[in-house]
Protein backbone atom coordinates (compact mmCIF):
# COMPACT_ATOMS: atom_id res chain seq x y z
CA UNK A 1 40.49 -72.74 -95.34
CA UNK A 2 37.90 -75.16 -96.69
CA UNK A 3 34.67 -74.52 -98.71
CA UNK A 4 31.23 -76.49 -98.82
CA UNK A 5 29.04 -75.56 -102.23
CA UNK A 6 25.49 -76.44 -101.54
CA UNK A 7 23.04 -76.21 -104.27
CA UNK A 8 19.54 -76.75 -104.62
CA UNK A 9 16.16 -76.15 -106.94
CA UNK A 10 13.51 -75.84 -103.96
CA UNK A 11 13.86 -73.35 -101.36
CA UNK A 12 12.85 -76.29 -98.59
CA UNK A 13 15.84 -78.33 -99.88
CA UNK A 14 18.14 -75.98 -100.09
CA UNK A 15 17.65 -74.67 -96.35
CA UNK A 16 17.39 -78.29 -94.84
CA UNK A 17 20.99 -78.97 -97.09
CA UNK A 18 22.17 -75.68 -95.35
CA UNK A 19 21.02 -76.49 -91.87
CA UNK A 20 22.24 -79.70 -91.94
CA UNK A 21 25.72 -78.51 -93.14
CA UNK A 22 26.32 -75.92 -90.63
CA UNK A 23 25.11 -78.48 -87.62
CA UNK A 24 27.12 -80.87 -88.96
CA UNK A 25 30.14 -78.80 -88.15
CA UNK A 26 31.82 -78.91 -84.68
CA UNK A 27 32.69 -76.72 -82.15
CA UNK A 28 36.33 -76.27 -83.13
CA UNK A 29 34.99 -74.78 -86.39
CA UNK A 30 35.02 -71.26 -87.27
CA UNK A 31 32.66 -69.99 -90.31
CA UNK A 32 34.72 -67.23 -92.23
CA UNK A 33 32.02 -66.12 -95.16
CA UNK A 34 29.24 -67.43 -96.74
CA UNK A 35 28.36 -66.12 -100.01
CA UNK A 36 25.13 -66.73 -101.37
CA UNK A 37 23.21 -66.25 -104.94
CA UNK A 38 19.39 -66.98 -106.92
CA UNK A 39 19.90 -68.05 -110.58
CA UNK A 40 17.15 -68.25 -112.64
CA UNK A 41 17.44 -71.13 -115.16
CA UNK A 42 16.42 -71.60 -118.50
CA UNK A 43 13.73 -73.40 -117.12
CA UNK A 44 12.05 -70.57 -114.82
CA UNK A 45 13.48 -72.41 -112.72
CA UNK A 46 15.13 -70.68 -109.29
CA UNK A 47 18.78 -72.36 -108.52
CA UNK A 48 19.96 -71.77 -105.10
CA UNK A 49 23.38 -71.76 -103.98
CA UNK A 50 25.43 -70.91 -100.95
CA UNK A 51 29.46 -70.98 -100.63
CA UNK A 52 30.56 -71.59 -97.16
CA UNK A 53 34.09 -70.93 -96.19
CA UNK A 54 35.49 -72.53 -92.85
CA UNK A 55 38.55 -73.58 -90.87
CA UNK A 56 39.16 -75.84 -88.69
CA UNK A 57 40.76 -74.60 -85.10
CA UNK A 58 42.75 -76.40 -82.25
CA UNK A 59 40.35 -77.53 -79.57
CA UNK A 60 40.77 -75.08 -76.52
């Protein structure tokens, strides 16, 4: 199993980051969970954040 963090302090980012993650992966890639949380920093600032958990198959 592998894992990707992405991050990100703008919504826009943070989706584009995500996108391009997920398309980045090939076909012989299975997605097993993807956990995501908001944090709200000190700042009023609104931390995204999304764990994605993966494996890599055989090619069929």
């Amino acid at each position: 199993m592998e894992f990707k963090l992405i991050s990100a302090p703008d919504q826009d980012i943070f989706e584009t980051r995500l996108r391009d993650f997920i398309n980045s992966l090939g076909k012989n890639v299975t997605v097993g969970n993807v956990n995501f949380s908001t944090t709200v920093m000190p700042t009023g600032e609104v931390m995204y954040s999304v764990l994605v958990a993966y494996r890599k198959t055989q090619d069929w």
